[in-house]
C-alpha atoms as a PDB file:
ATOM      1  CA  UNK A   1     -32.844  -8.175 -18.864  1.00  0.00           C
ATOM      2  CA  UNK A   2     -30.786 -11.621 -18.803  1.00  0.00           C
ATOM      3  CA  UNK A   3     -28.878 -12.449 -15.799  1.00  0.00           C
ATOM      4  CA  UNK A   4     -24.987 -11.299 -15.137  1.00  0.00           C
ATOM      5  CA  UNK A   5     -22.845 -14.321 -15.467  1.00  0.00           C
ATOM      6  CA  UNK A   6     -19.303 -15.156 -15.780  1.00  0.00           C
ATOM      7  CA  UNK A   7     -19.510 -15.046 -19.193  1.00  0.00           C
ATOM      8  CA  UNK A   8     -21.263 -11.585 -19.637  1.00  0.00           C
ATOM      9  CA  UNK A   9     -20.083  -9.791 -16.481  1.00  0.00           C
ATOM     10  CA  UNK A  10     -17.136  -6.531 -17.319  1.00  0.00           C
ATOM     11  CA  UNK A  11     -14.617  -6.681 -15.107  1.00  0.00           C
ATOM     12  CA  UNK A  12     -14.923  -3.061 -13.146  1.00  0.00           C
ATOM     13  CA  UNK A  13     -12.491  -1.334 -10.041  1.00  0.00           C
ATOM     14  CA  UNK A  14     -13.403  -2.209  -6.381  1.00  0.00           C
ATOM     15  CA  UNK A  15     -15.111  -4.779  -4.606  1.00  0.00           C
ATOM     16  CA  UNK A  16     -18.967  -5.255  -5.829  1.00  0.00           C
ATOM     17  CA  UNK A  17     -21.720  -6.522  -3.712  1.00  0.00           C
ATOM     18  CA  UNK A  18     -22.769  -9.233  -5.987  1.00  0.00           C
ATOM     19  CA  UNK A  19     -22.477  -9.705 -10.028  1.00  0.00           C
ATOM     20  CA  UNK A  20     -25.134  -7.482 -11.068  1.00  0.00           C
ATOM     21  CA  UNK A  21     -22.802  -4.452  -9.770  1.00  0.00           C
ATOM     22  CA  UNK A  22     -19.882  -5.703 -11.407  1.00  0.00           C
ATOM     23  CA  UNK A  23     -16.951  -8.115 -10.609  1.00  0.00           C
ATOM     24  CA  UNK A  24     -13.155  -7.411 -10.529  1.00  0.00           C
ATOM     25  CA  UNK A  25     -10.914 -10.296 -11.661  1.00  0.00           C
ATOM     26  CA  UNK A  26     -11.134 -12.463  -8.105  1.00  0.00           C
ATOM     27  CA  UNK A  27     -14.621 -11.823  -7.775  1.00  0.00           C
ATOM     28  CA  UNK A  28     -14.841 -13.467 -11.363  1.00  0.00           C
ATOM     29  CA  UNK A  29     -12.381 -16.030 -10.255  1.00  0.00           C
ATOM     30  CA  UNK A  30     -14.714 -17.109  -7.624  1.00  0.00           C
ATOM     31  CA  UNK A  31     -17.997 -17.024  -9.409  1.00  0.00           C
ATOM     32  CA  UNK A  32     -15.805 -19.489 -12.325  1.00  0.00           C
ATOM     33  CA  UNK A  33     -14.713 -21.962  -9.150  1.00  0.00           C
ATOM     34  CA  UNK A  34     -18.968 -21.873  -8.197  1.00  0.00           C
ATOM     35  CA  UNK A  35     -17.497 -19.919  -4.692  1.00  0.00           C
ATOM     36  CA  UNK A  36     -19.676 -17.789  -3.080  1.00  0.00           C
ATOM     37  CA  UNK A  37     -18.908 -14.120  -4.465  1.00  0.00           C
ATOM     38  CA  UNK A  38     -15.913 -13.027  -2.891  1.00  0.00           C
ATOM     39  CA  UNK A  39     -12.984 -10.998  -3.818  1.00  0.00           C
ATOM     40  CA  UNK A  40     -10.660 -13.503  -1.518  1.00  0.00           C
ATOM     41  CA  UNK A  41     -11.988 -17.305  -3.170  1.00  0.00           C
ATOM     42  CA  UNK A  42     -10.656 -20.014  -1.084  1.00  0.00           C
ATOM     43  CA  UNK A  43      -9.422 -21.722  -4.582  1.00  0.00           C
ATOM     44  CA  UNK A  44      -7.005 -18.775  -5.181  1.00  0.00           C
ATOM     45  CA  UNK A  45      -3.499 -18.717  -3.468  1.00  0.00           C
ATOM     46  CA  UNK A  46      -3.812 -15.778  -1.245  1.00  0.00           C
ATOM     47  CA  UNK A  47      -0.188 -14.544  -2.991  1.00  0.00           C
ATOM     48  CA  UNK A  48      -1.764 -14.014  -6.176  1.00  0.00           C
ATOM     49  CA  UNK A  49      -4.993 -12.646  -5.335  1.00  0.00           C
ATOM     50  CA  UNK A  50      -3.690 -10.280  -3.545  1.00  0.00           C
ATOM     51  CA  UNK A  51      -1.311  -9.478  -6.217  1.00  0.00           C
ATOM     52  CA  UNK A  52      -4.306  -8.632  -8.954  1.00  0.00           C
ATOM     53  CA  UNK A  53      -6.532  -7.261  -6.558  1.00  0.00           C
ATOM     54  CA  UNK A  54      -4.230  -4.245  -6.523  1.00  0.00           C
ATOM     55  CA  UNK A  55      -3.829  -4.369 -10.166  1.00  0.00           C
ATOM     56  CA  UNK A  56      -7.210  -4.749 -10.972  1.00  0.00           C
ATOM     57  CA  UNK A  57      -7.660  -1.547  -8.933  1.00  0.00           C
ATOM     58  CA  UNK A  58      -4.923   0.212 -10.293  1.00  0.00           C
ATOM     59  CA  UNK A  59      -5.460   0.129 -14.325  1.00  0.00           C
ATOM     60  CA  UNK A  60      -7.563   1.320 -17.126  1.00  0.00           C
ATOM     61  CA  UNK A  61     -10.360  -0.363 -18.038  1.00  0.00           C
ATOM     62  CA  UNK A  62      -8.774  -1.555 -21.356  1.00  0.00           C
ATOM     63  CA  UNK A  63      -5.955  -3.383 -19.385  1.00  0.00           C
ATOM     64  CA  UNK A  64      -8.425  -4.553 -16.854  1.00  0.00           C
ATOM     65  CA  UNK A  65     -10.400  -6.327 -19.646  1.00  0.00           C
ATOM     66  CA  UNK A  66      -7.229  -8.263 -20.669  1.00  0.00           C
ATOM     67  CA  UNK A  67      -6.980 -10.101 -16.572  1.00  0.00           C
ATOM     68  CA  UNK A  68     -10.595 -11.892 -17.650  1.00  0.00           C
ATOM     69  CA  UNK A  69      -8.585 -14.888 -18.419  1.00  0.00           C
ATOM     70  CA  UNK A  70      -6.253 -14.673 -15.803  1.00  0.00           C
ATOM     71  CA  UNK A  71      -9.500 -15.091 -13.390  1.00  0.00           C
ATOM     72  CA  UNK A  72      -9.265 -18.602 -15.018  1.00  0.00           C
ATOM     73  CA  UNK A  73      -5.977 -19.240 -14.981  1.00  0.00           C
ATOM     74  CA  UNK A  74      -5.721 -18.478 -10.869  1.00  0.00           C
ATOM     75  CA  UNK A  75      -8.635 -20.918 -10.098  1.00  0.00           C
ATOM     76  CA  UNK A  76      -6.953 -23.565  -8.160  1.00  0.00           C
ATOM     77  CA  UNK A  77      -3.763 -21.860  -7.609  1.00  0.00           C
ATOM     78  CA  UNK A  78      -3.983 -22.150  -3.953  1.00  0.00           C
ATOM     79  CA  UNK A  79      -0.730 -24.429  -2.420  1.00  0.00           C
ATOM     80  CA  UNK A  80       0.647 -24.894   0.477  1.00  0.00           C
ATOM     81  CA  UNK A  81       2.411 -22.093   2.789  1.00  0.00           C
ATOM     82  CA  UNK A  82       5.885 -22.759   1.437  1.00  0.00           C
ATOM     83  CA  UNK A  83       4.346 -22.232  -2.028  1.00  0.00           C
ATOM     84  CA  UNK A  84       2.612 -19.401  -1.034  1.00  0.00           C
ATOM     85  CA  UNK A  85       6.188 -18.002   0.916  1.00  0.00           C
ATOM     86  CA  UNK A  86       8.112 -19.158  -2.404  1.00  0.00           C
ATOM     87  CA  UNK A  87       5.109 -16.873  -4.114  1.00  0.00           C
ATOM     88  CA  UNK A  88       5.486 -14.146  -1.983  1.00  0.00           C
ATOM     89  CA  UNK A  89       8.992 -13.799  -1.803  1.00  0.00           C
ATOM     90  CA  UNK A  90       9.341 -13.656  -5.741  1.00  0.00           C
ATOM     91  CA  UNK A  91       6.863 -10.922  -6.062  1.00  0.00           C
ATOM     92  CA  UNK A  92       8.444  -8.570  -3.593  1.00  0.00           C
ATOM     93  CA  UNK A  93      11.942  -9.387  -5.541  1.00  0.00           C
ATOM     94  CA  UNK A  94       9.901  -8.229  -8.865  1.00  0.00           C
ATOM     95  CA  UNK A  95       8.884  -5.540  -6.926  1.00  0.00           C
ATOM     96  CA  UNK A  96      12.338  -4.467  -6.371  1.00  0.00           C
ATOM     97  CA  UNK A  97      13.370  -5.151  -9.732  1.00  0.00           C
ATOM     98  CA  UNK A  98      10.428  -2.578 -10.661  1.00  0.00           C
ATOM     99  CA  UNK A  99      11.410  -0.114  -7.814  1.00  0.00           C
ATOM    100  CA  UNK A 100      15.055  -0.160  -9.275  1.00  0.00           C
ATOM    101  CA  UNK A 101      13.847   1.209 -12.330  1.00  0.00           C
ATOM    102  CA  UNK A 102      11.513   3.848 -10.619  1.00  0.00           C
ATOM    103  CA  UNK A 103      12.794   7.328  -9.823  1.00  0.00           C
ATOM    104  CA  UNK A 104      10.376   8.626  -7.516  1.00  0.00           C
ATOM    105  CA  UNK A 105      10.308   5.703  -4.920  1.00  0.00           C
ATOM    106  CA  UNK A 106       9.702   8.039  -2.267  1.00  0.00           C
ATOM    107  CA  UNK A 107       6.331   8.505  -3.611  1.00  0.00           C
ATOM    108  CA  UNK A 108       5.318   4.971  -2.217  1.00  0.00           C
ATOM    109  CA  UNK A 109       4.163   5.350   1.337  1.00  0.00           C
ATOM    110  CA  UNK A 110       6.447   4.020   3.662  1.00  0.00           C
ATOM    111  CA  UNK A 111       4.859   0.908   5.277  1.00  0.00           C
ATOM    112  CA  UNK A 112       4.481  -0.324   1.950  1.00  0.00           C
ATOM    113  CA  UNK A 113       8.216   0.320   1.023  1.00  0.00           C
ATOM    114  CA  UNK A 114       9.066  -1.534   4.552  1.00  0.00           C
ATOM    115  CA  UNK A 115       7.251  -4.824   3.468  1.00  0.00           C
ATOM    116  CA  UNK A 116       9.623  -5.148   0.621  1.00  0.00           C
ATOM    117  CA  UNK A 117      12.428  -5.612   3.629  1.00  0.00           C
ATOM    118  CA  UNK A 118      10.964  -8.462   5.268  1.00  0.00           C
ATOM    119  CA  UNK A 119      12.428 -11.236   4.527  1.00  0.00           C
ATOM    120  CA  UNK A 120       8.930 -12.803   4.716  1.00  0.00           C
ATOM    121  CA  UNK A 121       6.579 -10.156   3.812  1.00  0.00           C
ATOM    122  CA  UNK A 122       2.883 -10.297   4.480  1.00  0.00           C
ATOM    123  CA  UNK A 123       1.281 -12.563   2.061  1.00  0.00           C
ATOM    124  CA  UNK A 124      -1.939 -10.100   2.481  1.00  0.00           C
ATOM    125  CA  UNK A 125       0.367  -7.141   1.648  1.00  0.00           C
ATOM    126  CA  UNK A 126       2.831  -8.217  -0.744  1.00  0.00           C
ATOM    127  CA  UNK A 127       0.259  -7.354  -3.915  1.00  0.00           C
ATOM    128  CA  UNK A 128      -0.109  -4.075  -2.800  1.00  0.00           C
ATOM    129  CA  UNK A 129       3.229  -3.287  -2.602  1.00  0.00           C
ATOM    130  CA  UNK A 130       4.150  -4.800  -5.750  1.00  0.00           C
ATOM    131  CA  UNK A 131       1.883  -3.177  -7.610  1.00  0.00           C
ATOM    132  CA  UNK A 132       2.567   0.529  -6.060  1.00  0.00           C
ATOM    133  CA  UNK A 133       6.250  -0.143  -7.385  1.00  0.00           C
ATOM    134  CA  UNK A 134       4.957   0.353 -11.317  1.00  0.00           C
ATOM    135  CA  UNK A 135       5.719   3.585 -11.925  1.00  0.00           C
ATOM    136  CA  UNK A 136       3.371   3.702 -14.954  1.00  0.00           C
ATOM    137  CA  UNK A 137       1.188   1.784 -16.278  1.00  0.00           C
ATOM    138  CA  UNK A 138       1.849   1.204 -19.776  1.00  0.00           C
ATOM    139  CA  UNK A 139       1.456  -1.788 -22.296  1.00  0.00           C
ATOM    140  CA  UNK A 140       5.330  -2.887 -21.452  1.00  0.00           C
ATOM    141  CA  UNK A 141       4.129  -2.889 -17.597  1.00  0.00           C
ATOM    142  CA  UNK A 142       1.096  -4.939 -17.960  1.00  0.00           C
ATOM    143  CA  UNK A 143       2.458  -7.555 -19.926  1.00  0.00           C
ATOM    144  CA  UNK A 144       5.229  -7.891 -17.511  1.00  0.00           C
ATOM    145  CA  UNK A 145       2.818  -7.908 -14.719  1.00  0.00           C
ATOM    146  CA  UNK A 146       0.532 -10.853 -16.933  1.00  0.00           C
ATOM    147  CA  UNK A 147       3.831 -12.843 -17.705  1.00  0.00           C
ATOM    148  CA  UNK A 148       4.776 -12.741 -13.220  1.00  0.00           C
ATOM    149  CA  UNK A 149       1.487 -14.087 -12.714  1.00  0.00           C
ATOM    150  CA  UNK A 150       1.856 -16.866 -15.126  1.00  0.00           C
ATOM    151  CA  UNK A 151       5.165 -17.406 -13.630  1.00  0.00           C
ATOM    152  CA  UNK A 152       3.606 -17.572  -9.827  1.00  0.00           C
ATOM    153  CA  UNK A 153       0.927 -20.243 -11.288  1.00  0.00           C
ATOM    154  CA  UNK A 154       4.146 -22.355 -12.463  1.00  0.00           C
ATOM    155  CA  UNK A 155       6.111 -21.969  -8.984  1.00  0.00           C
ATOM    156  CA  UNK A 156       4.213 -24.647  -7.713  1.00  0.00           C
ATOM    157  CA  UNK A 157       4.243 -26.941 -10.648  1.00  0.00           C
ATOM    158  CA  UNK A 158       8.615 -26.686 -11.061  1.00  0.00           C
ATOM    159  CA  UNK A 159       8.767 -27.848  -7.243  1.00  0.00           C
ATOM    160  CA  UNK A 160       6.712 -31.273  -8.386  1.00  0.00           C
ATOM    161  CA  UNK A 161       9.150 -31.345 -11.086  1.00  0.00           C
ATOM    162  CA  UNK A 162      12.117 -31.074  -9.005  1.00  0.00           C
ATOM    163  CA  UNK A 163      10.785 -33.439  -6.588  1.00  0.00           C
ATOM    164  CA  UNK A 164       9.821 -36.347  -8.926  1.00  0.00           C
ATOM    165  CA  UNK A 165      13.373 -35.988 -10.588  1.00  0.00           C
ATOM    166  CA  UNK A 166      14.884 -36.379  -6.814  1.00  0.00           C
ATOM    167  CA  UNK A 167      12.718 -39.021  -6.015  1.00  0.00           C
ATOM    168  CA  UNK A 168      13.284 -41.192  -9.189  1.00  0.00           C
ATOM    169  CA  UNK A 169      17.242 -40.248  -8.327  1.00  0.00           C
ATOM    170  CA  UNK A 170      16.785 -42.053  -4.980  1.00  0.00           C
ATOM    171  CA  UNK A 171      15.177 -44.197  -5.714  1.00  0.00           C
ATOM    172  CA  UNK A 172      17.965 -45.518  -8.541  1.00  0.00           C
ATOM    173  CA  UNK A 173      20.312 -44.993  -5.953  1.00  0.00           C
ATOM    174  CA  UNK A 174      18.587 -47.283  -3.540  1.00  0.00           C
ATOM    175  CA  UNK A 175      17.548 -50.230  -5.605  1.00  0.00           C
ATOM    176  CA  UNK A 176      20.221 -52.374  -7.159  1.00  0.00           C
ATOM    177  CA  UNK A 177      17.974 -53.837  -9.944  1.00  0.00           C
ATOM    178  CA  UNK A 178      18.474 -50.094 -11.775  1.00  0.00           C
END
């Protein structure tokens, strides 16, 4: 039998002792960044991983399949702690947006309905909660779920935008040959 690799591997539920018992879609993200098999890689903004750690858990296989690239996509996301905060912060207000829709919010347990609160909620935390606000999963769900990840991957990339536009501002403002 050939050996599991990140090209071969099915993404599965849980955490996995090593490749040959399966990966979910962090595991996979660390065996693609050449980490040491871990469902937390140091590459992978904590935000985020915690994010489709709880997603990964949560779906069908089918779905889970469809996060393979995402384990790609996440591989260098890690920023620094305002990034991460700007992260978190956007995925408990999705979480909210998905709660609003939701009629049986009681069904969430309540510390995870009290981390949406926080006006800075556990980084750690924040996926879990997120994800227990889908009420179903359903294709609608998971592609909104796919499209907020690709949206916390671009958080950091719009700050360098914003800063290089205020930094060519000042410095047109400062120098008189402009």
């Amino acid at each position: 039998m050939s050996p599991v690799s990140y090209q071969t591997i099915k993404l599965s539920k849980g955490k996995h002792t090593g490749p040959d018992d399966g990966a979910c879609v962090m595991e996979l993200a660390s065996m693609l960044a050449g980490e040491t098999f871990t469902d937390h890689p140091a590459s992978v903004c904590p935000v985020i991983g915690s994010f489709l750690r709880a997603y990964n858990d949560s779906i069908d296989g089918q779905r889970r399949q469809a996060l393979y690239e995402y384990a790609s996509k996440v591989v260098g996301s890690r920023a620094d702690t305002k990034t991460q905060q700007t992260r978190a912060a956007r995925v408990a207000e999705w979480a909210e947006e998905m709660r609003r829709s939701r009629r049986t919010w009681s069904l969430v347990p309540a510390p995870l309905r009290a981390i949406g609160r926080l006006r800075h909620p556990p980084i750690d935390a924040i996926g879990a909660y997120a994800v227990h606000s889908i009420r179903k999963h359903t294709d609608r769900t998971h592609a909104s779920v796919l499209a907020l990840v690709d949206e916390l991957l671009e958080i950091r990339a719009r700050d360098e935008r914003v800063s290089a536009r205020v930094i060519a501002a000042r410095t047109s403002a400062l120098d008189p040959a402009v």
